[in-house]
Protein backbone atom coordinates (compact mmCIF):
# COMPACT_ATOMS: atom_id res chain seq x y z
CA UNK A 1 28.89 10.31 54.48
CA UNK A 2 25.33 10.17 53.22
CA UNK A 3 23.39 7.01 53.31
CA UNK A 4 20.66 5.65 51.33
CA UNK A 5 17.47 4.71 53.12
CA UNK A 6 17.35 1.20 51.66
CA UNK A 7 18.14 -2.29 53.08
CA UNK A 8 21.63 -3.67 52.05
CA UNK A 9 20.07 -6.46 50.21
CA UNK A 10 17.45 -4.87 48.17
CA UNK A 11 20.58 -2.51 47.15
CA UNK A 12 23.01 -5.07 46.43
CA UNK A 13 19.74 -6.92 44.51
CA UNK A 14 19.11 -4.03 42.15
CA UNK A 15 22.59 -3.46 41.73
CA UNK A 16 22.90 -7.27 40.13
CA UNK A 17 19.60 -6.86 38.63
CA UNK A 18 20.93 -3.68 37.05
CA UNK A 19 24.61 -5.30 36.06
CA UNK A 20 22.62 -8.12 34.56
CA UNK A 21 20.15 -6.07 32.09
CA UNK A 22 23.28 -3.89 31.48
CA UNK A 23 25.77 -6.87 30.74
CA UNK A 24 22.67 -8.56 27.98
CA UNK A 25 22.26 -4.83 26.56
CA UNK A 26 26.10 -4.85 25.60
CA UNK A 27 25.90 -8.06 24.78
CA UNK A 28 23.61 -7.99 21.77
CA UNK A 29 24.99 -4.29 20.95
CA UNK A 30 28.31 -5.56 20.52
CA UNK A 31 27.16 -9.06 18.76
CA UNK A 32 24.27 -8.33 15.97
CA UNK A 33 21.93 -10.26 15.28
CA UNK A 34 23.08 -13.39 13.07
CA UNK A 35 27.00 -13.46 14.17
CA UNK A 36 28.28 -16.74 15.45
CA UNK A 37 26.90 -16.55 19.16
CA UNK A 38 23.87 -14.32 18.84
CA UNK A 39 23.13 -17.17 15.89
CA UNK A 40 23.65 -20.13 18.30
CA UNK A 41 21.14 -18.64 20.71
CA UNK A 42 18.40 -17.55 17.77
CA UNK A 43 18.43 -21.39 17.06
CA UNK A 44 17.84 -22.37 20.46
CA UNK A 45 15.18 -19.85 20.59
CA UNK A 46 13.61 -21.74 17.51
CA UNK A 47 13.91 -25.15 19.04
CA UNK A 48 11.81 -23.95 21.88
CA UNK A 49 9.39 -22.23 19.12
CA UNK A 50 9.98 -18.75 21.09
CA UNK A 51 11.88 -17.48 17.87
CA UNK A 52 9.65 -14.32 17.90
CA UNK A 53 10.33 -13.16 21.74
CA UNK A 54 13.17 -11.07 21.46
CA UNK A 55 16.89 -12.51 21.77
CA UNK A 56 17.84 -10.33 24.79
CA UNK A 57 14.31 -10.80 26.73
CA UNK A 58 15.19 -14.22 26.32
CA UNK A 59 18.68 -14.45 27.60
CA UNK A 60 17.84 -12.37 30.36
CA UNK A 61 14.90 -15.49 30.99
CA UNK A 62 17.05 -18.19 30.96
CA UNK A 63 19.44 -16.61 33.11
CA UNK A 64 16.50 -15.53 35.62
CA UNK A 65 15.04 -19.52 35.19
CA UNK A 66 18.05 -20.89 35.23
CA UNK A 67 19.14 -19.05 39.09
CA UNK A 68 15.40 -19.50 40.56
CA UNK A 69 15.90 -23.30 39.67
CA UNK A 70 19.20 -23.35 41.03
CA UNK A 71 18.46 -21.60 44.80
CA UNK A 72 15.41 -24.50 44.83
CA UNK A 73 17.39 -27.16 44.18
CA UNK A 74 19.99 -26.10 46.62
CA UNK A 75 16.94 -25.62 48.78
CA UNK A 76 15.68 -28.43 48.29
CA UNK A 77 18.72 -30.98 48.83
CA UNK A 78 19.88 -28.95 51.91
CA UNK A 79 16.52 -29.34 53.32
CA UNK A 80 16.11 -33.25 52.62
CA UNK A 81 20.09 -33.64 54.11
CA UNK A 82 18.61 -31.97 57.41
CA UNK A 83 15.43 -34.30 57.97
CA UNK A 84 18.14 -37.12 56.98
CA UNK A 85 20.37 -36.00 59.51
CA UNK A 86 18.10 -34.95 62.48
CA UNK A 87 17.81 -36.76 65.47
CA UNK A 88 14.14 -38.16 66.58
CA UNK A 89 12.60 -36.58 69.97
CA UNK A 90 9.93 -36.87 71.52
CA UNK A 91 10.03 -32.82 72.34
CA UNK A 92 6.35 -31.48 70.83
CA UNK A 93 8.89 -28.54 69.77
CA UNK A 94 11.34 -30.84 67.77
CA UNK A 95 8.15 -32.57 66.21
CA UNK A 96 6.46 -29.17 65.03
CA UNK A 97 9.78 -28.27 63.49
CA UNK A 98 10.02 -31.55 61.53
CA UNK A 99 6.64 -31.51 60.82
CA UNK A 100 7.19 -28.01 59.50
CA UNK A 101 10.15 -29.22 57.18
CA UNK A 102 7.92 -31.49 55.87
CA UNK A 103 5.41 -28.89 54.57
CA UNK A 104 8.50 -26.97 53.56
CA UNK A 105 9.83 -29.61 51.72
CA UNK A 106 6.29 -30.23 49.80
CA UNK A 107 6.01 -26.60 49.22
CA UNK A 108 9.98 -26.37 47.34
CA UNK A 109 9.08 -29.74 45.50
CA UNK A 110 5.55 -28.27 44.21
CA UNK A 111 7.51 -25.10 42.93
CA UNK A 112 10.45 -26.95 41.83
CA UNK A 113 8.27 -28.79 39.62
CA UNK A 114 6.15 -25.86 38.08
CA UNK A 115 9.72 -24.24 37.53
CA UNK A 116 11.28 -27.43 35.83
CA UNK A 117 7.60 -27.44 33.69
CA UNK A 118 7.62 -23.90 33.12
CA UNK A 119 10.11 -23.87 29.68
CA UNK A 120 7.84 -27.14 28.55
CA UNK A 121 4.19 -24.94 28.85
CA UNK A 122 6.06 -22.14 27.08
CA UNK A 123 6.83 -24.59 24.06
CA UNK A 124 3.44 -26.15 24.39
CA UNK A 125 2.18 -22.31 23.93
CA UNK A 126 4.56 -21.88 20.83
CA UNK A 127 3.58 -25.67 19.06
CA UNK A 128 -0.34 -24.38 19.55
CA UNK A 129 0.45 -20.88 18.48
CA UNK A 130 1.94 -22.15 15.31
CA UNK A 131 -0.49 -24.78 14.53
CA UNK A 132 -3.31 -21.80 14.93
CA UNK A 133 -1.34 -20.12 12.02
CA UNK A 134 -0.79 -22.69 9.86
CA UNK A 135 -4.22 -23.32 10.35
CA UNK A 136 -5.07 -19.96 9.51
CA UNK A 137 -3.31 -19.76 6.48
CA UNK A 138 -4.27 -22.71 5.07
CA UNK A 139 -8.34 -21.81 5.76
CA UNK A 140 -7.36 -18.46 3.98
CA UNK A 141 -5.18 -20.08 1.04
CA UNK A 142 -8.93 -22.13 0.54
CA UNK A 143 -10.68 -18.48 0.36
CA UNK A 144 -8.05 -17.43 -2.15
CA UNK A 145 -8.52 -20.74 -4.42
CA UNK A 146 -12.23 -20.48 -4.14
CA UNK A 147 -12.35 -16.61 -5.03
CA UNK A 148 -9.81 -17.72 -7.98
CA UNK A 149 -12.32 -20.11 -9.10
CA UNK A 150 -14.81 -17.65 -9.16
CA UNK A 151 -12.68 -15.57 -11.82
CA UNK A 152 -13.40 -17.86 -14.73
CA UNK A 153 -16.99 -18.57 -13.62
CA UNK A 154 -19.09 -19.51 -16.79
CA UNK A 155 -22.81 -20.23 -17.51
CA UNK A 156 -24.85 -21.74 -19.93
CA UNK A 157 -27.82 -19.64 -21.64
CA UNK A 158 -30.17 -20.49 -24.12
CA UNK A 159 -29.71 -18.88 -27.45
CA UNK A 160 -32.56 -19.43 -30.24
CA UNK A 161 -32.56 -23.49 -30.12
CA UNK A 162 -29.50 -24.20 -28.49
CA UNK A 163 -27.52 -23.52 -25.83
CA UNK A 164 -24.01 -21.92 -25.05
CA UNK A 165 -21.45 -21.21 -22.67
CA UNK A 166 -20.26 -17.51 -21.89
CA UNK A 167 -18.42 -15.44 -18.97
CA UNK A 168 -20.80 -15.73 -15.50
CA UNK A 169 -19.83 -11.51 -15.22
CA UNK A 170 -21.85 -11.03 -12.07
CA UNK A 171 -20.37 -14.12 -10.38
CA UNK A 172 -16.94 -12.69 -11.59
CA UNK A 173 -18.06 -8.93 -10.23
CA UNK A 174 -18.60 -10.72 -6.87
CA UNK A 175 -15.63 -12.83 -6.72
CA UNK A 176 -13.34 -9.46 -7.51
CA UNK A 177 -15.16 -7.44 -4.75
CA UNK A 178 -14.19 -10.32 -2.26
CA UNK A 179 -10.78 -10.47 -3.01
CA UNK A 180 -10.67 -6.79 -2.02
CA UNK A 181 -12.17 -7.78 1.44
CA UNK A 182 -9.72 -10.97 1.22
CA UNK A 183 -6.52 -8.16 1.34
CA UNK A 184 -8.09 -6.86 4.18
CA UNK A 185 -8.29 -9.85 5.93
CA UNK A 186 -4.84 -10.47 5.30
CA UNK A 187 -2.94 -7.54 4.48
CA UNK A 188 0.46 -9.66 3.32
CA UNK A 189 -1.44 -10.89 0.70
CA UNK A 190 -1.74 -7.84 -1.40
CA UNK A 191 1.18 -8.45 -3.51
CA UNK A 192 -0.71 -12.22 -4.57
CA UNK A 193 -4.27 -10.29 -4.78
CA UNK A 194 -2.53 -7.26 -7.48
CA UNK A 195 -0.70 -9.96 -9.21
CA UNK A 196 -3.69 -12.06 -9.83
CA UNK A 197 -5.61 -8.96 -10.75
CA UNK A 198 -3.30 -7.60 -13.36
CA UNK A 199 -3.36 -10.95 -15.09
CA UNK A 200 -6.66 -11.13 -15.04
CA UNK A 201 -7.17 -7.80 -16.37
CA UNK A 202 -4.41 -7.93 -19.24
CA UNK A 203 -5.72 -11.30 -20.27
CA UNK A 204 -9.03 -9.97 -20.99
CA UNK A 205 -8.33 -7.17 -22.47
CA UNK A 206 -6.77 -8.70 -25.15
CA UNK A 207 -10.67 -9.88 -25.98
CA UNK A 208 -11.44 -6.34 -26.62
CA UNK A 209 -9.72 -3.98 -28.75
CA UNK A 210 -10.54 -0.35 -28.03
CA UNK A 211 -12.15 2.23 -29.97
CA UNK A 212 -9.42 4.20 -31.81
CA UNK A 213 -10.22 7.70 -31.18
CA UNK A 214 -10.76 9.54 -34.69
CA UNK A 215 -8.67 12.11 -36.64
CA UNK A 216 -11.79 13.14 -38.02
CA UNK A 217 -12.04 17.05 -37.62
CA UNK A 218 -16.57 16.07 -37.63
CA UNK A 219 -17.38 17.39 -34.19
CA UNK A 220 -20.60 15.69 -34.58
CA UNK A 221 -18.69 12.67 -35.34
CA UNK A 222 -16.64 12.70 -32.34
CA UNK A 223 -19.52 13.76 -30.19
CA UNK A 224 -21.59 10.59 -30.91
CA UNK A 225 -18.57 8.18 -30.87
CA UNK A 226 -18.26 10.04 -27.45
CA UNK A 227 -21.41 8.90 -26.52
CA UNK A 228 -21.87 5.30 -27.72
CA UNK A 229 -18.54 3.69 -26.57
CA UNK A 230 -19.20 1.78 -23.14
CA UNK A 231 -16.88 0.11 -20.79
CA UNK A 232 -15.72 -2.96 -22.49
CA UNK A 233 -16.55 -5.41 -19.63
CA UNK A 234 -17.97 -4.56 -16.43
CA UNK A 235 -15.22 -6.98 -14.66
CA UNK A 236 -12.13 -5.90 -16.12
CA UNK A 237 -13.83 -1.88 -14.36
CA UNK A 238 -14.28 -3.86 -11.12
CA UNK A 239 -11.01 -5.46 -10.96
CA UNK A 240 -9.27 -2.47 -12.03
CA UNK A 241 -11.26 -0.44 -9.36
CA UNK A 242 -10.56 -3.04 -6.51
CA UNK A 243 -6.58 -2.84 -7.74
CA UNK A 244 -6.79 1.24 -7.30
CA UNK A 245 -7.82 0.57 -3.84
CA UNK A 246 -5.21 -1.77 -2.22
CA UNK A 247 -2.52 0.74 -1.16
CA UNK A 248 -5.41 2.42 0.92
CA UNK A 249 -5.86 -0.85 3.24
CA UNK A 250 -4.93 0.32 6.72
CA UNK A 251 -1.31 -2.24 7.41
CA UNK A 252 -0.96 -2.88 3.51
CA UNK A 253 2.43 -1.94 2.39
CA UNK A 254 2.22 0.53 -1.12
CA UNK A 255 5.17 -1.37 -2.05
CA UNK A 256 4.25 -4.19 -2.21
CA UNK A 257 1.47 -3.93 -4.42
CA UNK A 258 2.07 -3.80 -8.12
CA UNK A 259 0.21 -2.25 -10.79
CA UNK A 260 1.19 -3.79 -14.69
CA UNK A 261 -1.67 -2.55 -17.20
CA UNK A 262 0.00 -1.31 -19.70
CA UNK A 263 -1.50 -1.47 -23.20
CA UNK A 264 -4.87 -2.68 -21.46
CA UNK A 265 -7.97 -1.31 -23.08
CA UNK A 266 -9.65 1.06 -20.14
CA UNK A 267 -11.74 3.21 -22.20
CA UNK A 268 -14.54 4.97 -20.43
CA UNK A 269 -13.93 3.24 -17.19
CA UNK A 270 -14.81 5.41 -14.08
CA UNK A 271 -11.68 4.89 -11.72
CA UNK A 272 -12.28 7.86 -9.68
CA UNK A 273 -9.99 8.36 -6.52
CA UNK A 274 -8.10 5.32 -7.50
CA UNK A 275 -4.28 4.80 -5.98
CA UNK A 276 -2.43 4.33 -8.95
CA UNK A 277 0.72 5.73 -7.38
CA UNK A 278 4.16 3.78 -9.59
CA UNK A 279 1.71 2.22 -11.93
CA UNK A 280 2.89 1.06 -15.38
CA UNK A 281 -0.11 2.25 -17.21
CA UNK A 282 2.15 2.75 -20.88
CA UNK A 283 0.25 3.02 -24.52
CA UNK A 284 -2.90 2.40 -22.13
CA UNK A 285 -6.21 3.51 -23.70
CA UNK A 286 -8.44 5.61 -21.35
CA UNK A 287 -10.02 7.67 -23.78
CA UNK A 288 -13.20 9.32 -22.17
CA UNK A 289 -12.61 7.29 -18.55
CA UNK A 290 -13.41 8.57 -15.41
CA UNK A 291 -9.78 9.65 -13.38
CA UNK A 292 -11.03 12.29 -11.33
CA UNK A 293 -8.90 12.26 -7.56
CA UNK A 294 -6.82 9.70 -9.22
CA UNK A 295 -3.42 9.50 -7.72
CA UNK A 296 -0.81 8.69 -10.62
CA UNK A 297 2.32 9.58 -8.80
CA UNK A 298 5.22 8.28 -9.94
CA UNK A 299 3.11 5.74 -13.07
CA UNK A 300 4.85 5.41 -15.73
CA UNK A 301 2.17 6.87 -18.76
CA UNK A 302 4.77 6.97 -21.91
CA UNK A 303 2.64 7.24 -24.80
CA UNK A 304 -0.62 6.58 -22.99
CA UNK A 305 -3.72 7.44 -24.51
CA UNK A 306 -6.18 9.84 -22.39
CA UNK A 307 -7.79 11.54 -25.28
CA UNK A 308 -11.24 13.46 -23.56
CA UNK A 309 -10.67 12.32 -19.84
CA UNK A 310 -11.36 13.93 -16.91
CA UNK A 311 -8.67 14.23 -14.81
CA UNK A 312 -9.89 16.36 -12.24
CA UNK A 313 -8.02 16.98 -8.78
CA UNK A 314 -5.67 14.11 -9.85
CA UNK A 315 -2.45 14.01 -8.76
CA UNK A 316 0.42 13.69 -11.35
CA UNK A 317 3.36 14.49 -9.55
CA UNK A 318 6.58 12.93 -10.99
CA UNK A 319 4.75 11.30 -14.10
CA UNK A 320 6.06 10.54 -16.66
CA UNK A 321 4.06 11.33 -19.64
CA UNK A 322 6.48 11.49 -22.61
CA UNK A 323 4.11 11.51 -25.86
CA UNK A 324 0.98 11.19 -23.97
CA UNK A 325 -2.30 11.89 -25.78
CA UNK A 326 -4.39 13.59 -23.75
CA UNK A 327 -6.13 15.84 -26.10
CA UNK A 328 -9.39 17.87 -24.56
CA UNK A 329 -8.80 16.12 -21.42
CA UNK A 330 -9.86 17.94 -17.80
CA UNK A 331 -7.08 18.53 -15.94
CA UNK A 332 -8.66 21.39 -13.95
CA UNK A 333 -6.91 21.36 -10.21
CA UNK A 334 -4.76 18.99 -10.99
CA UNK A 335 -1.29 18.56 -9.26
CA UNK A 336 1.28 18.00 -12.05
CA UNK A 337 4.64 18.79 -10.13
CA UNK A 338 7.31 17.17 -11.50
CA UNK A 339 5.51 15.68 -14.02
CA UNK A 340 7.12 15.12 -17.41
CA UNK A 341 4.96 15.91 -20.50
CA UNK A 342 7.41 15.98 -23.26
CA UNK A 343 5.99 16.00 -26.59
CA UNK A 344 2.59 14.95 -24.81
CA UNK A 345 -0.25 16.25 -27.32
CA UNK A 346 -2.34 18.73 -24.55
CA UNK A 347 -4.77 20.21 -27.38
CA UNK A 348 -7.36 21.96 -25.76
CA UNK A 349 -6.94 20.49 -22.40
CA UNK A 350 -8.30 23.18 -19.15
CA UNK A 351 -5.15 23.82 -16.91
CA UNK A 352 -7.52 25.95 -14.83
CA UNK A 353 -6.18 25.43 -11.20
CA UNK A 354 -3.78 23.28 -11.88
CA UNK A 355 -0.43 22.96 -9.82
CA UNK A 356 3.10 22.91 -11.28
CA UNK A 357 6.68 24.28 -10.62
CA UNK A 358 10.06 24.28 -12.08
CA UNK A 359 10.39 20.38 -12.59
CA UNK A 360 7.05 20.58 -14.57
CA UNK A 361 8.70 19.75 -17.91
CA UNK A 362 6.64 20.87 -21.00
CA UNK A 363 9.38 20.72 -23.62
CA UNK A 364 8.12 20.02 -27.22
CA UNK A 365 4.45 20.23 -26.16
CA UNK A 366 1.58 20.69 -27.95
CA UNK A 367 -0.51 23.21 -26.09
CA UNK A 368 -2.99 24.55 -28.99
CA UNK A 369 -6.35 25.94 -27.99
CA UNK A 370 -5.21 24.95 -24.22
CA UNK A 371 -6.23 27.27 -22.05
CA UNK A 372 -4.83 28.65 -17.82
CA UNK A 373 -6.62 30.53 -15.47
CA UNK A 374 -5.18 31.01 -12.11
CA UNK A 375 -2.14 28.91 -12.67
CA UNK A 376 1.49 29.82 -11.44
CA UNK A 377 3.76 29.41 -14.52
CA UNK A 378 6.53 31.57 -13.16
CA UNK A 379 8.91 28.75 -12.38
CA UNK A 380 7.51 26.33 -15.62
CA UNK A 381 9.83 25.81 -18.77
CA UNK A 382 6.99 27.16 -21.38
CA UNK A 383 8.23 28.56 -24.44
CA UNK A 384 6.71 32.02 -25.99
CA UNK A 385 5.22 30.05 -29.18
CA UNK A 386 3.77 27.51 -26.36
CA UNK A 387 2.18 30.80 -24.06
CA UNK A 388 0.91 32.48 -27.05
CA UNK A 389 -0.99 28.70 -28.33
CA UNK A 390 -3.20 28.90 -25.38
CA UNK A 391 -5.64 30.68 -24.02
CA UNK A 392 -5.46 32.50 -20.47
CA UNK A 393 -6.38 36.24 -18.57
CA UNK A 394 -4.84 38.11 -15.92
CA UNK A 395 -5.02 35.15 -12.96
CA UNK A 396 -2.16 33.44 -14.29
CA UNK A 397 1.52 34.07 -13.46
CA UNK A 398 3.92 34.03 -15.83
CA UNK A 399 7.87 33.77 -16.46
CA UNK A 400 9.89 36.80 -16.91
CA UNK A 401 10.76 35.80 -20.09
CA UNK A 402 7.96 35.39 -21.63
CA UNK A 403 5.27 38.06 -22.94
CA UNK A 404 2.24 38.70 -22.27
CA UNK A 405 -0.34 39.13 -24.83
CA UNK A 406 -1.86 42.91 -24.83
CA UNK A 407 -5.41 43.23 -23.32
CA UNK A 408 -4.87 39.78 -21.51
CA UNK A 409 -3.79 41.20 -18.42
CA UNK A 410 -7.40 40.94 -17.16
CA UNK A 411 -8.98 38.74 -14.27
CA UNK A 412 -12.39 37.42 -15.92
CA UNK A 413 -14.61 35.63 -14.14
CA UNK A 414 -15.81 32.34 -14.93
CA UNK A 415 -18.47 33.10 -17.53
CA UNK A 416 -16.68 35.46 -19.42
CA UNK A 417 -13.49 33.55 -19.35
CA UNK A 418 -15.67 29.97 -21.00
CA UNK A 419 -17.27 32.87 -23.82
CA UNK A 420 -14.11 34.14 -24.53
CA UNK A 421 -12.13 31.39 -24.40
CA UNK A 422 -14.65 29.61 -26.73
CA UNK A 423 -14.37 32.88 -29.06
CA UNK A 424 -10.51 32.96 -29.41
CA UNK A 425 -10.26 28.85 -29.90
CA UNK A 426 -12.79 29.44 -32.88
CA UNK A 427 -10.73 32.65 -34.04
CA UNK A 428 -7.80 30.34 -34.13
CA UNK A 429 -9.34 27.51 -36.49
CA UNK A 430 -9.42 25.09 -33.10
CA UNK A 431 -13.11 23.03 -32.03
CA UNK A 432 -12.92 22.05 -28.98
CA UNK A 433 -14.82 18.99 -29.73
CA UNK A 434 -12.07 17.84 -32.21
CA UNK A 435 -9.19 18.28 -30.02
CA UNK A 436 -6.67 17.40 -32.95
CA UNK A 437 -7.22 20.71 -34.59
């Protein structure tokens, strides 16, 4: 028979210790968490304000506490019933060992006692922990109220001989950019920071209407409106911008941060590498605005208005953009798998690069004066009459099914793809400045 080179009682001592880790394990495996005795337990935990050590470590505590108390005490009363019982002598050797009961018995008290005040520190710990947070959160609900305040700030300015009140925009510019800082502070927050911003931003964008975009086939027209409209207000761009950038905060949950502008005026507004990932951005106007690198996953565009934006490198995967406008917008490397553009209006928009496949759904699309250039359309639902509306050379794939037009079979390079691109929309009746030709 073999035998283990280990002392009886350190063997028989792991084997309890192992039995009693084993026998808690079970224990909460069998019993989840909020059943009858598990619940009794999680209550006693919260008396003691050690709710957030775990159920099991704490058991397995208690029992450990509750056995080391136990051998003192036994200790201890054994120990005092000896010294009661022992007879006096004069022997040095009988006074050395009552002597040295003495110190024994000082020695089990003074551990007995840091034992029995042991679970009482441990609470102390847990009343001073929680007071710290509450603390905490009420010092950070004060930053919050304060940065709130600063969202209506107002001043007074002197206009010919009297004076008036308007919007304080660089106090409000300031007070956005801190509630940015605010989520990172406190990442929980989020969903309170977006909801605060959306209001804001809806509320004030009913104060300015947007530029409709012309049906005016004027290039020149269209070229100046182009360049005279201006973001509307600098703080609806900054709290728009500081709402894009919430689901990037390292320990911020995406989920729980919502984004509600639609019908919000955003014209011109440069939102570049914004996360705008499940956003409800419907009927919202972005003519000319700035959405390069924005991620749109998942938003919700129905019947948005993008007229002339650059889109480029944004990511559009799973949109939904049923009867979007987005008329001579940029959507050159642009990741649109998934996306749905039913009856979207895509006059004249540059698919160069882009990125689709099979669930790319272009049904009832307006493609006119569009044009492709190394773009995969293999797998994409495109009709003939939508292939033969745009313009595109031997780089891009396409379906069986659908023909190719003769003498475009061609890889061109960049410069003579722009001239001859530019030569077949004019051959066509389309200006590329007045996308709704």
């Amino acid at each position: 028979m073999t035998e283990l080179p280990i002392e009886p009682e350190l063997f028989w001592g792991l084997v309890w210790a192992v039995d009693l880790f084993l026998s808690v394990f079970l224990i909460f495996g069998a019993f989840p968490s909020g059943t009858h005795h598990i619940a009794q337990l999680e209550r006693f935990q919260k008396r003691l304000n050690l709710d957030q050590v775990n159920p099991g470590l704490f058991l397995i505590g208690i029992l450990l506490w509750g056995a080391i108390f136990g051998l003192l005490f036994i200790g201890l009363v054994g120990l005092i019933w000896d010294l009661l019982w022992s007879q006096w002598s004069q022997d040095p050797k009988a006074i050395w060992n009552w002597r040295f009961a003495l110190a024994k018995l000082t020695a089990l008290t003074a551990v007995l006692g840091a034992i029995v005040a042991f679970p009482k520190t441990l609470i102390r710990l847990g009343l001073t922990q929680k007071q710290t947070e509450i603390a905490q959160a009420s010092l950070f609900n004060e930053k919050i109220n304060a940065t709130s305040d600063g969202l209506h700030a107002r001043r007074q300015v002197w206009k010919g001989r009297q004076t008036r009140w308007e919007d304080d925009v660089a106090s409000r510019n300031f007070a956005l950019s801190r509630l940015r800082s605010l989520a990172e502070e406190q990442p929980n927050a989020a969903r309170q920071i977006s909801r605060l911003l959306n209001i804001y931003v809806r509320e004030l964008s009913k104060e300015c209407s947007p530029v409709l975009f012309p049906t005016s086939n004027n290039s020149k027209e269209l070229d100046d409106l182009s360049k005279s409209v201006c973001v509307s207000r600098s703080d609806m761009e900054t709290a728009v911008q500081v709402l894009g950038t919430l689901k990037r905060i390292e320990e911020v949950d995406p989920k729980s941060v919502e984004i509600d502008l639609q019908k919000v005026n955003l014209q011109k507004f440069y939102l570049t590498g914004s996360n705008l990932t499940g956003a409800n951005l419907s009927d919202t106007q972005m003519q000319w605005a700035d959405l390069s690198s924005v991620d749109f996953s998942g938003a919700l565009l129905y019947e948005a208005q993008m007229q002339q934006a650059d889109l480029f490198g944004a990511v559009l995967q799973n949109a939904f953009l049923f009867k979007a406008s987005m008329q001579g917008s940029n959507l050159f490397g642009a990741q649109i798998h998934g996306a749905d553009l039913t009856q979207a209006r895509l006059q004249g928009v540059n698919f160069s690069w882009a990125q689709m496949d099979e669930g790319t759904d272009f049904r009832n699309a307006i493609l006119r004066g569009a044009s492709f250039r190394d773009v995969d359309c293999s797998k994409v639902n495109l009709s003939q009459s939508q292939i033969d509306s745009v313009f595109y050379d031997g780089s891009v794939k396409l379906a069986n099914h659908l023909k190719r037009k003769e003498g475009w079979d061609l890889v061109l390079s960049a410069e003579k793809f722009r001239d001859q691109k530019n030569a077949w929309q004019k051959s066509i009746g389309f200006d590329p400045n007045d996308p709704s030709t």
